[in-house]
PDB file of N, CA and C in Angstrom:
ATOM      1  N   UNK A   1       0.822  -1.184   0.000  1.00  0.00           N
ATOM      2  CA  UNK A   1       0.000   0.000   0.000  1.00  0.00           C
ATOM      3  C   UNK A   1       0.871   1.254   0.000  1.00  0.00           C
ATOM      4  N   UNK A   2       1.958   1.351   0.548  1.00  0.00           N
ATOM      5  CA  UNK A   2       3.040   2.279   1.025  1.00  0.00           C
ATOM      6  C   UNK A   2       3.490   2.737  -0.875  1.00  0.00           C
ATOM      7  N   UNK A   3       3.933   1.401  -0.966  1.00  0.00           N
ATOM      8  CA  UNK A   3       4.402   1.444  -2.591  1.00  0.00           C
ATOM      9  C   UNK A   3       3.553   2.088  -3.300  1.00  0.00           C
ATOM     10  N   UNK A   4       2.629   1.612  -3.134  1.00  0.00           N
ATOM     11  CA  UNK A   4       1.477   1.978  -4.886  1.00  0.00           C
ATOM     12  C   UNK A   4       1.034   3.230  -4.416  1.00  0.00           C
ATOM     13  N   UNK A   5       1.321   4.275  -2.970  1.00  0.00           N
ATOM     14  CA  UNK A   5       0.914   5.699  -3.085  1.00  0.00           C
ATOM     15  C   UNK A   5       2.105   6.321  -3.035  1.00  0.00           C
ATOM     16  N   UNK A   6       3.743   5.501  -3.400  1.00  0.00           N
ATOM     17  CA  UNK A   6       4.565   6.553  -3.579  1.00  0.00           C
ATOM     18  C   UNK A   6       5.477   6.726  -2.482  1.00  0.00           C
ATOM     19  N   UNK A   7       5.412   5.881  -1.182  1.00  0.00           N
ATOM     20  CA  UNK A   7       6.103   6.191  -0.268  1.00  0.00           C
ATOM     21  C   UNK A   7       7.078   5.553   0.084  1.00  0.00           C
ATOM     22  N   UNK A   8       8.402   5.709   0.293  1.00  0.00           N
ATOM     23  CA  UNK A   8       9.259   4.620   1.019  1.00  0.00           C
ATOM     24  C   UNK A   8       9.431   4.534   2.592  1.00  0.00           C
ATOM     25  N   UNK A   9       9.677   3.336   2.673  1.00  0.00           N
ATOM     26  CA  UNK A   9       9.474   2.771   4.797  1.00  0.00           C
ATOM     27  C   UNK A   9      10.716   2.114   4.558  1.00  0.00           C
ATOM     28  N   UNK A  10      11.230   2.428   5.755  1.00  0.00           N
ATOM     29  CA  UNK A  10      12.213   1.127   6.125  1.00  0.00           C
ATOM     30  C   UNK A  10      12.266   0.303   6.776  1.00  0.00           C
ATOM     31  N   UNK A  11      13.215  -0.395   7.371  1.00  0.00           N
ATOM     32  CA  UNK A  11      13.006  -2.093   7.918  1.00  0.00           C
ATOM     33  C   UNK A  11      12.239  -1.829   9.064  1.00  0.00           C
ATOM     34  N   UNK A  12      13.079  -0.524   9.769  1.00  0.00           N
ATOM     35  CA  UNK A  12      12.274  -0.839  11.502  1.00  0.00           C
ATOM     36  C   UNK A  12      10.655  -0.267  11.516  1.00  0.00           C
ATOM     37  N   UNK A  13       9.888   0.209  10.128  1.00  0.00           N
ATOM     38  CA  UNK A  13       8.955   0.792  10.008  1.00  0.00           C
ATOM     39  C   UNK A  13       7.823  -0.224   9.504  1.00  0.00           C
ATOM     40  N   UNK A  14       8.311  -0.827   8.909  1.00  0.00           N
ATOM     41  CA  UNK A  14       8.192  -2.923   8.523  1.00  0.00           C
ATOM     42  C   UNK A  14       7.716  -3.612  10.027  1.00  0.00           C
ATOM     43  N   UNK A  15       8.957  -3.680  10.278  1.00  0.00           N
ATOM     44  CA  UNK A  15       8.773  -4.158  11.544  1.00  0.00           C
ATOM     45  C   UNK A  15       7.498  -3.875  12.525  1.00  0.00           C
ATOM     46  N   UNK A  16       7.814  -2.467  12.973  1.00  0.00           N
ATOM     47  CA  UNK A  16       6.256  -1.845  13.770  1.00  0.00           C
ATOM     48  C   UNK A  16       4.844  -2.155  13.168  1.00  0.00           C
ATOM     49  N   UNK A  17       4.932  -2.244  11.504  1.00  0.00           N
ATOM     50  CA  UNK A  17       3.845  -2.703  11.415  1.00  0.00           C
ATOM     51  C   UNK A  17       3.383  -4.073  11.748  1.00  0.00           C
ATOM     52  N   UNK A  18       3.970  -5.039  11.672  1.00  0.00           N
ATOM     53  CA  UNK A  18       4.019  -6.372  11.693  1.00  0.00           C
ATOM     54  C   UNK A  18       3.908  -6.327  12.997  1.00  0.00           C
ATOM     55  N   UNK A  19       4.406  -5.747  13.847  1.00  0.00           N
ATOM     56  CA  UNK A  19       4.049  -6.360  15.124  1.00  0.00           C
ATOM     57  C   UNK A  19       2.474  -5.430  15.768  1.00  0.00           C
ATOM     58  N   UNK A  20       1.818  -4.665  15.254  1.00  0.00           N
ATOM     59  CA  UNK A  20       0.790  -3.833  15.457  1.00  0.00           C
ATOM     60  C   UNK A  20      -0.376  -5.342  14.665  1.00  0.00           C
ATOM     61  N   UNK A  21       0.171  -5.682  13.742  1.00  0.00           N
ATOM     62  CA  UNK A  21      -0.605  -6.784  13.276  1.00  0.00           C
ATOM     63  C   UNK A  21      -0.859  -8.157  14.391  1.00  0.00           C
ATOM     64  N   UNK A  22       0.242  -8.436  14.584  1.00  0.00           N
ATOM     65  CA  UNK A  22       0.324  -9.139  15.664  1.00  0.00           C
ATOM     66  C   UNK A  22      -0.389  -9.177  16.916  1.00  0.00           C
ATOM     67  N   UNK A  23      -0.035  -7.807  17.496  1.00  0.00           N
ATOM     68  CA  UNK A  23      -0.900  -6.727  18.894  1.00  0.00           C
ATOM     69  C   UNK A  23      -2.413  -7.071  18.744  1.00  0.00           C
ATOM     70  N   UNK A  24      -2.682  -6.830  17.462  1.00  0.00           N
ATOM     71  CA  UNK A  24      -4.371  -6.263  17.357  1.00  0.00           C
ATOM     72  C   UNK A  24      -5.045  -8.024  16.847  1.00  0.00           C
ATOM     73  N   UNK A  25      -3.897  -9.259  16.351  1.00  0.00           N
ATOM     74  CA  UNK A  25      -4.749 -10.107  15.653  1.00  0.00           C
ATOM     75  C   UNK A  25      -5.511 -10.506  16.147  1.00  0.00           C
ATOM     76  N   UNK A  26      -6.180 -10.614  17.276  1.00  0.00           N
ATOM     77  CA  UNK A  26      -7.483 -10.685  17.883  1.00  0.00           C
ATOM     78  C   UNK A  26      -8.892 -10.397  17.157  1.00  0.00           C
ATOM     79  N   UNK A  27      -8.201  -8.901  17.216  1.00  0.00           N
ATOM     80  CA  UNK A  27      -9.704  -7.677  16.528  1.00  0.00           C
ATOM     81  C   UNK A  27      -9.464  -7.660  15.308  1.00  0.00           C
ATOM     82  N   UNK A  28      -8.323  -7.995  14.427  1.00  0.00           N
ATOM     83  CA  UNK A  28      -8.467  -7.669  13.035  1.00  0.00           C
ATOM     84  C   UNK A  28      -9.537  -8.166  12.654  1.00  0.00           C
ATOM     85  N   UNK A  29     -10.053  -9.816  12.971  1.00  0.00           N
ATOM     86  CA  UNK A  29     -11.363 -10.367  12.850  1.00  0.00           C
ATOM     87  C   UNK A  29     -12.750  -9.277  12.721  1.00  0.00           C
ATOM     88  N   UNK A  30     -12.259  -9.119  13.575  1.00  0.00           N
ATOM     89  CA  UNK A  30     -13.989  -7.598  14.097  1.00  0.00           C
ATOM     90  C   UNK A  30     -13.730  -7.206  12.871  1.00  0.00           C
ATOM     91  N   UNK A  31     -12.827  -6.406  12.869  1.00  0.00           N
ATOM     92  CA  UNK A  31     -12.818  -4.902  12.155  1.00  0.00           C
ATOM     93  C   UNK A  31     -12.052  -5.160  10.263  1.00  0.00           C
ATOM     94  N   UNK A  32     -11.836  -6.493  10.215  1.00  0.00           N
ATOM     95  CA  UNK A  32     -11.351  -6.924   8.898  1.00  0.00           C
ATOM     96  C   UNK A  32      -9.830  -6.490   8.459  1.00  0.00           C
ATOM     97  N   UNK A  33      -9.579  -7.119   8.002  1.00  0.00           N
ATOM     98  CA  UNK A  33      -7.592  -6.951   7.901  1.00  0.00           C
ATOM     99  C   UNK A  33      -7.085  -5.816   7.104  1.00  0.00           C
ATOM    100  N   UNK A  34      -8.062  -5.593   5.891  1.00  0.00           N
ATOM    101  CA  UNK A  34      -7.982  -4.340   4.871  1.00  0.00           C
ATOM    102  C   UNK A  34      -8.438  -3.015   5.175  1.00  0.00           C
ATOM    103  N   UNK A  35      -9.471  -2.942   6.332  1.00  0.00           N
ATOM    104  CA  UNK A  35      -9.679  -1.783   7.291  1.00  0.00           C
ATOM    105  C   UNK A  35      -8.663  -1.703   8.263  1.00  0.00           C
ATOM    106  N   UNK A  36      -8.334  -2.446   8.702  1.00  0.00           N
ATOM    107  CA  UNK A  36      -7.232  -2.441   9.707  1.00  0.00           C
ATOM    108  C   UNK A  36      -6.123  -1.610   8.793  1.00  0.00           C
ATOM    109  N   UNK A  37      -5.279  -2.093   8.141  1.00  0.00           N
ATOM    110  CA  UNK A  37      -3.934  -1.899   7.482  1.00  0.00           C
ATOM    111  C   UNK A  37      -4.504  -0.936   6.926  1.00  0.00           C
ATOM    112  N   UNK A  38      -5.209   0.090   5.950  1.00  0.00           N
ATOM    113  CA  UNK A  38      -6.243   1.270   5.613  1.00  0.00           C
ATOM    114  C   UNK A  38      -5.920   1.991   6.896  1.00  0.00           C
ATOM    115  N   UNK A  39      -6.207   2.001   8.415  1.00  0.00           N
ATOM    116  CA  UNK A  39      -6.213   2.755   9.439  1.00  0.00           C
ATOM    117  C   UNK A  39      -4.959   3.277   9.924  1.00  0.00           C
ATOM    118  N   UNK A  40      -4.176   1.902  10.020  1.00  0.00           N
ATOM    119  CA  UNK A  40      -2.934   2.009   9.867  1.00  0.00           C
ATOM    120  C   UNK A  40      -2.381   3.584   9.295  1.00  0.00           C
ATOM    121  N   UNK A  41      -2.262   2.721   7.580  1.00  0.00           N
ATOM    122  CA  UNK A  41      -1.828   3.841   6.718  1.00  0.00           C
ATOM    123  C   UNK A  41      -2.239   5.357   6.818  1.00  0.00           C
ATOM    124  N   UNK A  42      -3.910   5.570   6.987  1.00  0.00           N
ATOM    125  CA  UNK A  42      -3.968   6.584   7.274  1.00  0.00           C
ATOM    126  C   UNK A  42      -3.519   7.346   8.420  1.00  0.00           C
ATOM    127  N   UNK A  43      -3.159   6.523   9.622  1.00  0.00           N
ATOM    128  CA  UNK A  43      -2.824   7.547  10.864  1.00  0.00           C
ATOM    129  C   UNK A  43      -1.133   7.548  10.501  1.00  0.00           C
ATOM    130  N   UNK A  44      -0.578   6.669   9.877  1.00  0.00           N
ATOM    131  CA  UNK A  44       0.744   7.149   9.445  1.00  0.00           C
ATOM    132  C   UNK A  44       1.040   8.488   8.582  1.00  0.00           C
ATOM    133  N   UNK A  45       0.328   8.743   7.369  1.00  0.00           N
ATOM    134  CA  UNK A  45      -0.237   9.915   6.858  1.00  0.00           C
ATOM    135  C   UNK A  45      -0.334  11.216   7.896  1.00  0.00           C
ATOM    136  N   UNK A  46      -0.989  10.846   8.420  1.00  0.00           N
ATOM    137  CA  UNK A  46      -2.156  11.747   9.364  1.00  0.00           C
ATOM    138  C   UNK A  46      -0.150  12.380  10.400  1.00  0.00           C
ATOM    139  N   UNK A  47       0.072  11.014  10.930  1.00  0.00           N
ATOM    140  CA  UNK A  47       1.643  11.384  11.727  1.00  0.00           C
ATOM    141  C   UNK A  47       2.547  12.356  11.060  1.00  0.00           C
ATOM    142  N   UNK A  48       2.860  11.471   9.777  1.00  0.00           N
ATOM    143  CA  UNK A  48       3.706  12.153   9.222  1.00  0.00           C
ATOM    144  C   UNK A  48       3.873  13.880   8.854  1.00  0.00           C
ATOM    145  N   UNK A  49       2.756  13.736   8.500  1.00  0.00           N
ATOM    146  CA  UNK A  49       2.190  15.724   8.232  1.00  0.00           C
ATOM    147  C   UNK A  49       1.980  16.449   9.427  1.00  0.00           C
ATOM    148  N   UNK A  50       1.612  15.735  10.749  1.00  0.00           N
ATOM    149  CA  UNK A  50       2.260  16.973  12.017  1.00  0.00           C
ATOM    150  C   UNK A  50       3.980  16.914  11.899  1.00  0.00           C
ATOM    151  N   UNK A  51       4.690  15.497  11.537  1.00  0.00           N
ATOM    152  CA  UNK A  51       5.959  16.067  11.896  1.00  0.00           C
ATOM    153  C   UNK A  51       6.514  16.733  11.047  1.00  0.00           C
ATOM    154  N   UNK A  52       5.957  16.686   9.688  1.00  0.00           N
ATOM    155  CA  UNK A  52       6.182  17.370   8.627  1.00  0.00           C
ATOM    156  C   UNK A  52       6.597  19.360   8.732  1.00  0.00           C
ATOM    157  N   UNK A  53       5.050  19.413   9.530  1.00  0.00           N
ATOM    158  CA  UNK A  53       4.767  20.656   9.627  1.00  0.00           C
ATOM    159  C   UNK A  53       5.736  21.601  10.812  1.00  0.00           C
ATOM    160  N   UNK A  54       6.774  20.529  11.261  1.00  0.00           N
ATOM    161  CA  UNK A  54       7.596  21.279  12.034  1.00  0.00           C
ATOM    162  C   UNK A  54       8.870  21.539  11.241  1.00  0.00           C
ATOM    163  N   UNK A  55       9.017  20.561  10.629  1.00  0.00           N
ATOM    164  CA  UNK A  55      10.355  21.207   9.858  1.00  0.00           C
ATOM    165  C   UNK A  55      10.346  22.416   8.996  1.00  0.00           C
ATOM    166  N   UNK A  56      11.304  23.248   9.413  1.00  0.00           N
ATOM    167  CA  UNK A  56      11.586  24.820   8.098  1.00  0.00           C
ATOM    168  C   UNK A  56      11.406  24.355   6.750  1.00  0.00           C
ATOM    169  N   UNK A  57      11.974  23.242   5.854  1.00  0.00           N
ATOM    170  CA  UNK A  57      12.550  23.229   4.847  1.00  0.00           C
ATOM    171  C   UNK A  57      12.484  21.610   4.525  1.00  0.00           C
ATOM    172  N   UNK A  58      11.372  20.908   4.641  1.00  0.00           N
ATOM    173  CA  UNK A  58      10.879  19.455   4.246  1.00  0.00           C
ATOM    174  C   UNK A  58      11.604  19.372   2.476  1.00  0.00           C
ATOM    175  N   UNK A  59      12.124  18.466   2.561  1.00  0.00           N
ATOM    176  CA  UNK A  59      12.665  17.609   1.366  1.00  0.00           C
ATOM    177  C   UNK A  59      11.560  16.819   0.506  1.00  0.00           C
ATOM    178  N   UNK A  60      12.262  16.924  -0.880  1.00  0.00           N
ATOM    179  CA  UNK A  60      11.109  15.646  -1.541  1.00  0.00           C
ATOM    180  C   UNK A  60      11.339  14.126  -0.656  1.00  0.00           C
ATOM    181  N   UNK A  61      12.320  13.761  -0.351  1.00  0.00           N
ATOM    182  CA  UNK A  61      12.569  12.443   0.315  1.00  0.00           C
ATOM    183  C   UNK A  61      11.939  12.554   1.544  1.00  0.00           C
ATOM    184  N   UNK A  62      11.925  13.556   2.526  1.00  0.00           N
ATOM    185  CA  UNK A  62      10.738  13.904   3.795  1.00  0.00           C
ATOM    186  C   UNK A  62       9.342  13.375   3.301  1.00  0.00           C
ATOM    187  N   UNK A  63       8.906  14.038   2.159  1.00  0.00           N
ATOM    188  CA  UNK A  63       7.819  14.031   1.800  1.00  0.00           C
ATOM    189  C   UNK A  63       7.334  12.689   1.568  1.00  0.00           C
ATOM    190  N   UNK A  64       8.126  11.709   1.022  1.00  0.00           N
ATOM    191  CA  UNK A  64       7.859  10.783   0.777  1.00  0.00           C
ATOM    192  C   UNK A  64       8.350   9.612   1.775  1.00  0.00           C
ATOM    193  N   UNK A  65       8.562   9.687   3.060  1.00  0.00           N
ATOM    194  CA  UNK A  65       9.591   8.830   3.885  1.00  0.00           C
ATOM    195  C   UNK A  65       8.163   8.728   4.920  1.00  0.00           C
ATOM    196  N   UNK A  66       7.754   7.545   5.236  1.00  0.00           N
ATOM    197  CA  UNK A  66       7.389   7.013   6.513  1.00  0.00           C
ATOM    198  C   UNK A  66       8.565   6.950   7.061  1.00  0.00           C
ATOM    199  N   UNK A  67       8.884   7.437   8.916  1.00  0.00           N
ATOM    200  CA  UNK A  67       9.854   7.053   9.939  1.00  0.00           C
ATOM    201  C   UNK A  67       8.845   6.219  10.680  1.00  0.00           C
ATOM    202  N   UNK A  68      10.056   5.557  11.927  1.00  0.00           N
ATOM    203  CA  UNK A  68       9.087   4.931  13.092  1.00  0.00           C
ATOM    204  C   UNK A  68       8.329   5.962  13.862  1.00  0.00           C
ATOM    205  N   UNK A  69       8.694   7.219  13.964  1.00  0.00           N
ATOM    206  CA  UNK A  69       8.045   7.557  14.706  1.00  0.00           C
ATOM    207  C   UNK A  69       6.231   8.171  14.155  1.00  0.00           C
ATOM    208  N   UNK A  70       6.089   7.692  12.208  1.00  0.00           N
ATOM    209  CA  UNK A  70       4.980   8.173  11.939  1.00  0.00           C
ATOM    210  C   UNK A  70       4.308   7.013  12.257  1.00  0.00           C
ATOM    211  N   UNK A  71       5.205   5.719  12.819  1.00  0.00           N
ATOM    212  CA  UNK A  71       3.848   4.768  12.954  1.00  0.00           C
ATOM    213  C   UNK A  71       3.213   4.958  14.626  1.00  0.00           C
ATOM    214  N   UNK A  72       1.734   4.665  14.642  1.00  0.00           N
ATOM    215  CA  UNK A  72       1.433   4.318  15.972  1.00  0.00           C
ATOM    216  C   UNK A  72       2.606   4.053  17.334  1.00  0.00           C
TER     217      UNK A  72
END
């Protein structure tokens, strides 16, 4: 999903997700696996653009970089 809107993640950003998958596999049931990972993505989005909005001088590679700290 990261890919096909353009964004690059790295390993330890991989990682956090996989284990948020893990955390929640209980409820993914409830709430369905493609809403889940969808919620995900969007509050990573949602992260990224407050930390965005602190930097002076955001880069195209900013722009396009999930960190750990945009995940949950």
């Amino acid at each position: 999903m990261c890919q096909d809107n353009g964004y690059i993640i790295d390993h330890q950003v991989i990682e956090k997700g996989l284990n948020l998958l893990l955390e929640f596999q209980s409820k993914i049931g409830e709430l369905g696996n493609s809403r889940f990972v969808r919620n995900i993505f969007d509050r990573c989005i949602a992260n990224q653009c407050n930390r965005l909005a602190a930097l002076p001088n955001p880069t195209k590679e900013d722009l396009i970089t999930f960190q750990i700290k945009d995940v949950i």
